[in-house]
ModelCIF file with pLDDT and N, C-alpha, C, O atoms, coordinates in Angstrom:
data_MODEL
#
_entry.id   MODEL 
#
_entity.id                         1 
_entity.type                       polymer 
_entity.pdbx_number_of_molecules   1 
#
_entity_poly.entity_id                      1 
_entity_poly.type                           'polypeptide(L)' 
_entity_poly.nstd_linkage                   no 
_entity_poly.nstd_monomer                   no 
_entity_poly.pdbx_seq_one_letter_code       
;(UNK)(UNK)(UNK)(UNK)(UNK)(UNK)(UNK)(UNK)(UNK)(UNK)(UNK)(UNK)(UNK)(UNK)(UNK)(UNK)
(UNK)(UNK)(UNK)(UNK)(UNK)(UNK)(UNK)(UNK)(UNK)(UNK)(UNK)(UNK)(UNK)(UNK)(UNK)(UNK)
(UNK)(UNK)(UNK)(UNK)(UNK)(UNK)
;
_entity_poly.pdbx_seq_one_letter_code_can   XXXXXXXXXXXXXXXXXXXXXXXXXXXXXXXXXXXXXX 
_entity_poly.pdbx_strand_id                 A 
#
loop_
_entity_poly_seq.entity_id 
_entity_poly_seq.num 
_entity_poly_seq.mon_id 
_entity_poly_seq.hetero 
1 1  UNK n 
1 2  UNK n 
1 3  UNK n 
1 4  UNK n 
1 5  UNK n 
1 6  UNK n 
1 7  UNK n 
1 8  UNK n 
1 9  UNK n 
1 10 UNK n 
1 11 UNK n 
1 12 UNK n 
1 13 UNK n 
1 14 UNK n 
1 15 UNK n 
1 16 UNK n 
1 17 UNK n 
1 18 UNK n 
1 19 UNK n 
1 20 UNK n 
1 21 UNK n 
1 22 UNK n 
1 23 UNK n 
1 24 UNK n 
1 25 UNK n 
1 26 UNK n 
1 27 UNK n 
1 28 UNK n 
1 29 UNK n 
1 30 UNK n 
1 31 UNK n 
1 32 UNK n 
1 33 UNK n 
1 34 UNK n 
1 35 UNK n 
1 36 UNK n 
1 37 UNK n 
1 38 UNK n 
#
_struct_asym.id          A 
_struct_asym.entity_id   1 
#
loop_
_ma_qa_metric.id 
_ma_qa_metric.mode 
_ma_qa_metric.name 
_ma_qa_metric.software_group_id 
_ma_qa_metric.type 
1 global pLDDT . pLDDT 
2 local  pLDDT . pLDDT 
#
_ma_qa_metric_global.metric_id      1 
_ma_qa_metric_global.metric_value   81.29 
_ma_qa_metric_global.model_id       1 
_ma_qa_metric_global.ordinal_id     1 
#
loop_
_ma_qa_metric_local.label_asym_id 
_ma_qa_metric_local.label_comp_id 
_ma_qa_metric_local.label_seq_id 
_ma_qa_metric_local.metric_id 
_ma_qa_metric_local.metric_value 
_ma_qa_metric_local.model_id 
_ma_qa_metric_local.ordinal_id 
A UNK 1  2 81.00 1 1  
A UNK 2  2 80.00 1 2  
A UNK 3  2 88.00 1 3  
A UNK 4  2 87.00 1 4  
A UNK 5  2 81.00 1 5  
A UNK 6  2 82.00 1 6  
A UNK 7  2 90.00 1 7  
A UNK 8  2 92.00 1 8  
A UNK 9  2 89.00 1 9  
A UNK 10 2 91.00 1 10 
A UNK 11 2 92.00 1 11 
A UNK 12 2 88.00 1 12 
A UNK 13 2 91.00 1 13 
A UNK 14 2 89.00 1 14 
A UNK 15 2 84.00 1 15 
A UNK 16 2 84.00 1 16 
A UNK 17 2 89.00 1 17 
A UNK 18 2 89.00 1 18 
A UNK 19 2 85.00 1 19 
A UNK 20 2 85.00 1 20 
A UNK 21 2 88.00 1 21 
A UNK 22 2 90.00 1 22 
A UNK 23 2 91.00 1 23 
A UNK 24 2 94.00 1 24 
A UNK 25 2 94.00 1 25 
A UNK 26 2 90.00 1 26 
A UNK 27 2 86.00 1 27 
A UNK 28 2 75.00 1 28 
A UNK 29 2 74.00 1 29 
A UNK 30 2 68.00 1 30 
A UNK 31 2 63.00 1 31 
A UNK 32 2 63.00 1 32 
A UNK 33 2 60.00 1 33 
A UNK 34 2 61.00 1 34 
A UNK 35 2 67.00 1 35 
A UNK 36 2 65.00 1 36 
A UNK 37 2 61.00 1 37 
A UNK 38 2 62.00 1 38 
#
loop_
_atom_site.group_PDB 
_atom_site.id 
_atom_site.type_symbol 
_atom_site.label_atom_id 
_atom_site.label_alt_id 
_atom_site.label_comp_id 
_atom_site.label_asym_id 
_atom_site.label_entity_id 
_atom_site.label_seq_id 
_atom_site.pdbx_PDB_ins_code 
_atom_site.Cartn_x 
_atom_site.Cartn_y 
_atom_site.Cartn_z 
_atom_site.occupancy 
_atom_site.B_iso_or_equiv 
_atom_site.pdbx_formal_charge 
_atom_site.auth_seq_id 
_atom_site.auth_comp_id 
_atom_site.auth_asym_id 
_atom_site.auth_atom_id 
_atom_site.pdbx_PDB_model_num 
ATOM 1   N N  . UNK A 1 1  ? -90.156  137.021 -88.707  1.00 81.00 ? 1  UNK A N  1 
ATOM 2   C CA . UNK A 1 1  ? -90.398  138.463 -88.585  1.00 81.00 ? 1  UNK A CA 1 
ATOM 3   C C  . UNK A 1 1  ? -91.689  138.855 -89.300  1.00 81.00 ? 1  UNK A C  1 
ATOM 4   O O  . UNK A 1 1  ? -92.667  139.411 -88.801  1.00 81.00 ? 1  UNK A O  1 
ATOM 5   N N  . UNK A 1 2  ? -91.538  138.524 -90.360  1.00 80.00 ? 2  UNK A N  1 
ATOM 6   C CA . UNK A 1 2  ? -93.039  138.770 -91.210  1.00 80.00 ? 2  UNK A CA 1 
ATOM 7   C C  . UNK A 1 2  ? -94.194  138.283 -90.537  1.00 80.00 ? 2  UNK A C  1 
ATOM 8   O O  . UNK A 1 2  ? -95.112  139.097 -90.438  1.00 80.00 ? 2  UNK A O  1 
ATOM 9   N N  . UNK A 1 3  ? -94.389  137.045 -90.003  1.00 88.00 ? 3  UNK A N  1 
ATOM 10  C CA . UNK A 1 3  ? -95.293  137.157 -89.095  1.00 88.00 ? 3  UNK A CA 1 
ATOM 11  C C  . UNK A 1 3  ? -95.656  137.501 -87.867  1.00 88.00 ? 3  UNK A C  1 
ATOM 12  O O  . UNK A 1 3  ? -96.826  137.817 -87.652  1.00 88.00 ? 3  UNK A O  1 
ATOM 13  N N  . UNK A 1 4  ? -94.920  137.495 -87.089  1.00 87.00 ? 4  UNK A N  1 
ATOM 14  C CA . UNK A 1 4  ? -94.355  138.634 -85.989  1.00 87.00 ? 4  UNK A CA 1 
ATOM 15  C C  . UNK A 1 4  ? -95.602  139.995 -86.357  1.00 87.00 ? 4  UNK A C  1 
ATOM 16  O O  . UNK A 1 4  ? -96.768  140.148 -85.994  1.00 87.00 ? 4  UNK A O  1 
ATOM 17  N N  . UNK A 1 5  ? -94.761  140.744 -87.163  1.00 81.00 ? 5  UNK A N  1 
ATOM 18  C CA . UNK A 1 5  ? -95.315  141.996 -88.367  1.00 81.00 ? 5  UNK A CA 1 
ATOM 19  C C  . UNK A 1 5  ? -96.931  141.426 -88.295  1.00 81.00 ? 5  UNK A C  1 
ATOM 20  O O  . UNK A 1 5  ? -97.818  142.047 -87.709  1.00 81.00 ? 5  UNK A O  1 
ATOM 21  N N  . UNK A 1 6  ? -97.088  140.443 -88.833  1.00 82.00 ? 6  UNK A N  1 
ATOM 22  C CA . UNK A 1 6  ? -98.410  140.478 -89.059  1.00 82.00 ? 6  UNK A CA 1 
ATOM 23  C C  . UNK A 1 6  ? -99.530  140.531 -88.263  1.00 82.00 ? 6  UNK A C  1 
ATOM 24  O O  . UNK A 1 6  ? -100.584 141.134 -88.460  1.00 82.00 ? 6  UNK A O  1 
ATOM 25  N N  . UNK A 1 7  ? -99.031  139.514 -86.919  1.00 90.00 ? 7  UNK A N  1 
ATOM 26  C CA . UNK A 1 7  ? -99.944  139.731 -86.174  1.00 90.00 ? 7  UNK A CA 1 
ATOM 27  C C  . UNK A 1 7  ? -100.018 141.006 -85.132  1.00 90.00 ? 7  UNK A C  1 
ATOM 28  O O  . UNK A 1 7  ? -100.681 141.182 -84.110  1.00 90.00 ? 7  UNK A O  1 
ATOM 29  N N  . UNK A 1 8  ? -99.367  141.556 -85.600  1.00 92.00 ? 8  UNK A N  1 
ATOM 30  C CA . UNK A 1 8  ? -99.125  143.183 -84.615  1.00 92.00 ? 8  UNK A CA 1 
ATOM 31  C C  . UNK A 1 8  ? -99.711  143.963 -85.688  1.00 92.00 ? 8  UNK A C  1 
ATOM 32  O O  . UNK A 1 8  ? -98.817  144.794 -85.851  1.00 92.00 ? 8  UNK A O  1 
ATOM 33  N N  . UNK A 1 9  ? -100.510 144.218 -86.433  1.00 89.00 ? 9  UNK A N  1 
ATOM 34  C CA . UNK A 1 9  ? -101.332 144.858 -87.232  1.00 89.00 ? 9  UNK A CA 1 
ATOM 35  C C  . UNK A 1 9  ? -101.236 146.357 -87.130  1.00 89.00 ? 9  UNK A C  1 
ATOM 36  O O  . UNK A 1 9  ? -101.093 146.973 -88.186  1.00 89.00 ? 9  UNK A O  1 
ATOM 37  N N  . UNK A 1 10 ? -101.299 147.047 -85.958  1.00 91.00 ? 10 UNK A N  1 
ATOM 38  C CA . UNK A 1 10 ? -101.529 148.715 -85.525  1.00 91.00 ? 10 UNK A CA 1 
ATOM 39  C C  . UNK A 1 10 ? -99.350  149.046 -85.803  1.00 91.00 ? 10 UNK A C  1 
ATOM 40  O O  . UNK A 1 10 ? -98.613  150.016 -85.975  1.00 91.00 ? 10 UNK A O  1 
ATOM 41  N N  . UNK A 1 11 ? -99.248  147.935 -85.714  1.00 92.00 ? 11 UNK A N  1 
ATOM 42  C CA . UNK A 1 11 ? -97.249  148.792 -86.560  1.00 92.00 ? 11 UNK A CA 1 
ATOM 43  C C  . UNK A 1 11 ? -97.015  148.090 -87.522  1.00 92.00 ? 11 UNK A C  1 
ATOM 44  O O  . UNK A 1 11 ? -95.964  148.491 -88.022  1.00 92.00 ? 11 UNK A O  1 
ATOM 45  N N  . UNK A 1 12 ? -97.442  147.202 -88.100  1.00 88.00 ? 12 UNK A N  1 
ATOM 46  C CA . UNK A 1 12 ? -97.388  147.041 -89.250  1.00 88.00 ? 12 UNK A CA 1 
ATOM 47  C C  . UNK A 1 12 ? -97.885  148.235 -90.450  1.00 88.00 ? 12 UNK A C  1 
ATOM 48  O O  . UNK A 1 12 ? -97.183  148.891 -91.220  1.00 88.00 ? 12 UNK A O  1 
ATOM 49  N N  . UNK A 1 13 ? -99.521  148.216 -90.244  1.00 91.00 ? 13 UNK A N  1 
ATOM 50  C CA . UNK A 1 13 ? -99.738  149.276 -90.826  1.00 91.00 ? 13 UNK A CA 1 
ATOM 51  C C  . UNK A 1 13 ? -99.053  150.516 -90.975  1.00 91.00 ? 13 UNK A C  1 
ATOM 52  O O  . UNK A 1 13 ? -98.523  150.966 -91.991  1.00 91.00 ? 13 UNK A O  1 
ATOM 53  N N  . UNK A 1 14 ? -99.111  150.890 -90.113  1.00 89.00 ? 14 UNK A N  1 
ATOM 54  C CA . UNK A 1 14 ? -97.717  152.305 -89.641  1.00 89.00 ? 14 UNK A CA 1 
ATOM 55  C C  . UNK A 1 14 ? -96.696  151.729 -90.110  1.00 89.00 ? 14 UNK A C  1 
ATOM 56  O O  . UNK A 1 14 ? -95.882  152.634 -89.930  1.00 89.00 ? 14 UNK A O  1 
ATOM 57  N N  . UNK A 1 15 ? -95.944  150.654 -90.718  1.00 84.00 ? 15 UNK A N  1 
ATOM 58  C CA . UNK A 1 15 ? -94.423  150.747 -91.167  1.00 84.00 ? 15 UNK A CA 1 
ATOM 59  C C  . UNK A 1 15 ? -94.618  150.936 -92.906  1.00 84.00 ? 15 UNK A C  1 
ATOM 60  O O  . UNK A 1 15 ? -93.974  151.548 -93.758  1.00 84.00 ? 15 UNK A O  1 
ATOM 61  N N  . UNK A 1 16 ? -96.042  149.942 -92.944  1.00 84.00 ? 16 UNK A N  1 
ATOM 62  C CA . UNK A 1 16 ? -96.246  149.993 -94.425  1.00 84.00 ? 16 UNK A CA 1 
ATOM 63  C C  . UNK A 1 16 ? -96.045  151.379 -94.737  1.00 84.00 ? 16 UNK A C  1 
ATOM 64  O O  . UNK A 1 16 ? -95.168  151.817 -95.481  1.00 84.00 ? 16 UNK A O  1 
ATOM 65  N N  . UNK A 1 17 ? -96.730  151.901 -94.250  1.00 89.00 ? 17 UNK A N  1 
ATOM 66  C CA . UNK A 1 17 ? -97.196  153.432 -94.850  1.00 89.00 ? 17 UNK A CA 1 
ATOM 67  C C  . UNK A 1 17 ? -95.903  154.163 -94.763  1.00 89.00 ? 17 UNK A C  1 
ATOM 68  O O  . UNK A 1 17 ? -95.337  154.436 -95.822  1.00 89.00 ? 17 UNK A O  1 
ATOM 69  N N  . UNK A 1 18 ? -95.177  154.635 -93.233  1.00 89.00 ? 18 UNK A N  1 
ATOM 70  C CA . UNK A 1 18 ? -94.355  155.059 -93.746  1.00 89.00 ? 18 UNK A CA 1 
ATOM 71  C C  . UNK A 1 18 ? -92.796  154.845 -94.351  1.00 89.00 ? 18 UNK A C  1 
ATOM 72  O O  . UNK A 1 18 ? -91.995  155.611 -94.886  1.00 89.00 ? 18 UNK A O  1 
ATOM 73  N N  . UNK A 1 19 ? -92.767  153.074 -93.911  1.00 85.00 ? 19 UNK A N  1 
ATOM 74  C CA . UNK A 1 19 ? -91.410  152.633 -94.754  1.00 85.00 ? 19 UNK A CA 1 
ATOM 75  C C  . UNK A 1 19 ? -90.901  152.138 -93.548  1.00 85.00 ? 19 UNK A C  1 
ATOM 76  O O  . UNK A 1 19 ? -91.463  152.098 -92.453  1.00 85.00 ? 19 UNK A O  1 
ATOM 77  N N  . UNK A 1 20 ? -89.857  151.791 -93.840  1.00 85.00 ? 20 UNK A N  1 
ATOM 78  C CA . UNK A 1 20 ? -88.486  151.041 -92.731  1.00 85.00 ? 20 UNK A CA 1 
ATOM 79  C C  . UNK A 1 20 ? -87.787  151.969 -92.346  1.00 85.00 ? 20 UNK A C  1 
ATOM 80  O O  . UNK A 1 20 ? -87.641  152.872 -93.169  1.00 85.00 ? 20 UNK A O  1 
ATOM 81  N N  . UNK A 1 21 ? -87.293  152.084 -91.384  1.00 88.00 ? 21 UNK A N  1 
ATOM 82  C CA . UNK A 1 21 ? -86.182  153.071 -91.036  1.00 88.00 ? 21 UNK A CA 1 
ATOM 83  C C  . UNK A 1 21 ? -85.124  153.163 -91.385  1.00 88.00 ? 21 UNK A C  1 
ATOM 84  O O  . UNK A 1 21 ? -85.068  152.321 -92.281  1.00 88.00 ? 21 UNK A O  1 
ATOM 85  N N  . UNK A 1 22 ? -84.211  153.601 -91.314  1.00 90.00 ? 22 UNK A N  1 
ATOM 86  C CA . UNK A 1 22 ? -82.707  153.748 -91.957  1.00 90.00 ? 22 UNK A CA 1 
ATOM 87  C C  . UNK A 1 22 ? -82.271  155.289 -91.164  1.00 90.00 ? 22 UNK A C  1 
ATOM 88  O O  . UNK A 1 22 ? -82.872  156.220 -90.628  1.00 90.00 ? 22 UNK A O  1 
ATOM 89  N N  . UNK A 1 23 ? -80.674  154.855 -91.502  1.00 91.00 ? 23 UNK A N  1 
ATOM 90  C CA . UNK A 1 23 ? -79.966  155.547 -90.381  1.00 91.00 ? 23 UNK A CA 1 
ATOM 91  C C  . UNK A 1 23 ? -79.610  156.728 -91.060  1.00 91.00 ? 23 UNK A C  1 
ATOM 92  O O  . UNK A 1 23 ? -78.596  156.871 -91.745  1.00 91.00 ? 23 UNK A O  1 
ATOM 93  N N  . UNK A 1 24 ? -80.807  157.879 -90.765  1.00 94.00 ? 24 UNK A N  1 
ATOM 94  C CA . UNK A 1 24 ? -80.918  158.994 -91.843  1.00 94.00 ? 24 UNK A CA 1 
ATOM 95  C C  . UNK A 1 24 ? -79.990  159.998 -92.010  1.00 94.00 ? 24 UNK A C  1 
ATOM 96  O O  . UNK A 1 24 ? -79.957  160.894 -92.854  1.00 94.00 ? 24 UNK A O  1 
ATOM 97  N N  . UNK A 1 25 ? -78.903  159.625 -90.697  1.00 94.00 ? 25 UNK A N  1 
ATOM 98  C CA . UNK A 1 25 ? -77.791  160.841 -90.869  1.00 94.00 ? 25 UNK A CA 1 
ATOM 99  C C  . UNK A 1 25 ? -76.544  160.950 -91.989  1.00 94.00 ? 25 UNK A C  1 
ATOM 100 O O  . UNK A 1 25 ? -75.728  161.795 -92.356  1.00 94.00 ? 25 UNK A O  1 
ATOM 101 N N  . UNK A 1 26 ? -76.984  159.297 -92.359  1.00 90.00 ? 26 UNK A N  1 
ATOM 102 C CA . UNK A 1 26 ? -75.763  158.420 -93.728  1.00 90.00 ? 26 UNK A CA 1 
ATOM 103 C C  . UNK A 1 26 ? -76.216  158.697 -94.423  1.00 90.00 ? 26 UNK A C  1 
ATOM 104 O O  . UNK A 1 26 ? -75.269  158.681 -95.209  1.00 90.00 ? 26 UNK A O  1 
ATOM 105 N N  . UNK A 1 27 ? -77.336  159.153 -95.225  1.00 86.00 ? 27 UNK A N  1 
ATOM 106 C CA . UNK A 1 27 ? -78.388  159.021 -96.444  1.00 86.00 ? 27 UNK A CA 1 
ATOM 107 C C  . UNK A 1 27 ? -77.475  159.867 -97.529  1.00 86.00 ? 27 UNK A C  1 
ATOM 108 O O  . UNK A 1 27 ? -77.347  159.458 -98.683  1.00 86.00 ? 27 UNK A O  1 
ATOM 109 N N  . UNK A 1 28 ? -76.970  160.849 -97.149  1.00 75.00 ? 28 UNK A N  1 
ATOM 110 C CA . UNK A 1 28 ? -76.825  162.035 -98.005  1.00 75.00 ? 28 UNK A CA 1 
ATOM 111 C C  . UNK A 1 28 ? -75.045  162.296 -97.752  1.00 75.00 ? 28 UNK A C  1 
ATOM 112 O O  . UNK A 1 28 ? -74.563  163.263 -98.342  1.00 75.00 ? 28 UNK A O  1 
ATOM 113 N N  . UNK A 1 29 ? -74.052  161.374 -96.827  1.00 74.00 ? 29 UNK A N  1 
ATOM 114 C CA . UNK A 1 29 ? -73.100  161.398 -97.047  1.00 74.00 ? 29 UNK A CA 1 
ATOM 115 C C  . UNK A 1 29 ? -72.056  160.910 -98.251  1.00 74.00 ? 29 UNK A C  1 
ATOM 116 O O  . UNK A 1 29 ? -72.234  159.822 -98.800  1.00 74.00 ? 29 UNK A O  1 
ATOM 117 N N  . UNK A 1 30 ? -71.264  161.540 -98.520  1.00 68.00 ? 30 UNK A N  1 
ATOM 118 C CA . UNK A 1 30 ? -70.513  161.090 -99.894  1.00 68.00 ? 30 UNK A CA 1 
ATOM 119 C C  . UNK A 1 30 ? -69.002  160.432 -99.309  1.00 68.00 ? 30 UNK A C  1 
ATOM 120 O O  . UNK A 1 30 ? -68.108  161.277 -99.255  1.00 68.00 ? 30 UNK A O  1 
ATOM 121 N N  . UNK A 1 31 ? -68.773  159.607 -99.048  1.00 63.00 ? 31 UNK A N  1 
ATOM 122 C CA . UNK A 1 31 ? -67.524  158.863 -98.663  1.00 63.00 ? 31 UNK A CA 1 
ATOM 123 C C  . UNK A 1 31 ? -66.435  159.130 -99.988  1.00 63.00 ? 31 UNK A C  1 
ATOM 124 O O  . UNK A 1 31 ? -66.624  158.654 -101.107 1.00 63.00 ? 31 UNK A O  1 
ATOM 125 N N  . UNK A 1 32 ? -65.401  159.890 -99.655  1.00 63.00 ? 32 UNK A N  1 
ATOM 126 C CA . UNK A 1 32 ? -64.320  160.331 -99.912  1.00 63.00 ? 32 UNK A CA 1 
ATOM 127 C C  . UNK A 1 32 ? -63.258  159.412 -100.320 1.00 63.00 ? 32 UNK A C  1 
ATOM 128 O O  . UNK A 1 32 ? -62.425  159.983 -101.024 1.00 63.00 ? 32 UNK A O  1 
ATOM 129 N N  . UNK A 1 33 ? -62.993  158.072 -100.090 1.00 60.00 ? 33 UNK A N  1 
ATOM 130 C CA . UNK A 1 33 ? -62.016  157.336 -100.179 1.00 60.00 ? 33 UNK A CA 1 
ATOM 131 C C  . UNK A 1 33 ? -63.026  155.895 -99.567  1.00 60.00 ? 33 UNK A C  1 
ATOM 132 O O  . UNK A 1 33 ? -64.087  155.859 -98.942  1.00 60.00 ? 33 UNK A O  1 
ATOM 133 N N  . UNK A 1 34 ? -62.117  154.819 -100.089 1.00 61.00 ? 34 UNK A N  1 
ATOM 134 C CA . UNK A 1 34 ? -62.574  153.408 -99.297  1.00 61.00 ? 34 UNK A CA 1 
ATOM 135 C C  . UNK A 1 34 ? -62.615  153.095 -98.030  1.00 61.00 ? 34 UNK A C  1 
ATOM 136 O O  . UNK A 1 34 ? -63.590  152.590 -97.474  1.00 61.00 ? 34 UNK A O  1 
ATOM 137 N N  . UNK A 1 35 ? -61.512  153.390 -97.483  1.00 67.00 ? 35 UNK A N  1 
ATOM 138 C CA . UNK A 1 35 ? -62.060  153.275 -95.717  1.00 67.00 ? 35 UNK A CA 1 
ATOM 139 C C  . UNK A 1 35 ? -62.558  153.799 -95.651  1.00 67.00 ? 35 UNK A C  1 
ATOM 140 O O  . UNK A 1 35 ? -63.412  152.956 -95.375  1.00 67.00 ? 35 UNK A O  1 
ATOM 141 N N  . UNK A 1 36 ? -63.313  155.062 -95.594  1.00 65.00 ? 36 UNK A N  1 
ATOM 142 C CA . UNK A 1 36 ? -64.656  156.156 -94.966  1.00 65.00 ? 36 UNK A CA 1 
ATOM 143 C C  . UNK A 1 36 ? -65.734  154.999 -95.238  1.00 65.00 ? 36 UNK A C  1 
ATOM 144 O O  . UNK A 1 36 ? -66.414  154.491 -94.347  1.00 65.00 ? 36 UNK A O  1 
ATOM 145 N N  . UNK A 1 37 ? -65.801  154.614 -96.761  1.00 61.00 ? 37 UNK A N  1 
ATOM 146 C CA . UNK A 1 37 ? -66.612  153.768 -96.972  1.00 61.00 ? 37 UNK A CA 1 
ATOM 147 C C  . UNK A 1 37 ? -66.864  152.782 -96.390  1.00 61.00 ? 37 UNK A C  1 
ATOM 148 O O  . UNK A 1 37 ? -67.997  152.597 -95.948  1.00 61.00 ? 37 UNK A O  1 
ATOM 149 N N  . UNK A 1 38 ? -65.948  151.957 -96.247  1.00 62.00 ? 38 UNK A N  1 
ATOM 150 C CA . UNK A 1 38 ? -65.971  150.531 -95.297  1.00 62.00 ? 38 UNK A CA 1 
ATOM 151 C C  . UNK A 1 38 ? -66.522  150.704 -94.475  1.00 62.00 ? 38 UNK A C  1 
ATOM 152 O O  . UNK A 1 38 ? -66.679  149.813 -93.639  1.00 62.00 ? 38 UNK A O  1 
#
């Protein structure tokens, strides 16, 4: 993958800068009990 990444330079740059993605609708949820969590 990292090199993959590397030689694609024009999204690499663009990931550096703004980061990895993540599944932003979980970010700020508070799981209530262990299964929610799981």
């Amino acid at each position: 993958m990292l090199w993959d990444g590397l030689t694609h330079p024009r999204w690499g740059t663009a990931l550096l800068r703004h980061g990895a993605p993540k599944l932003a609708n979980f970010l700020h949820i508070e799981p209530e009990n262990a299964e929610v969590q799981a």
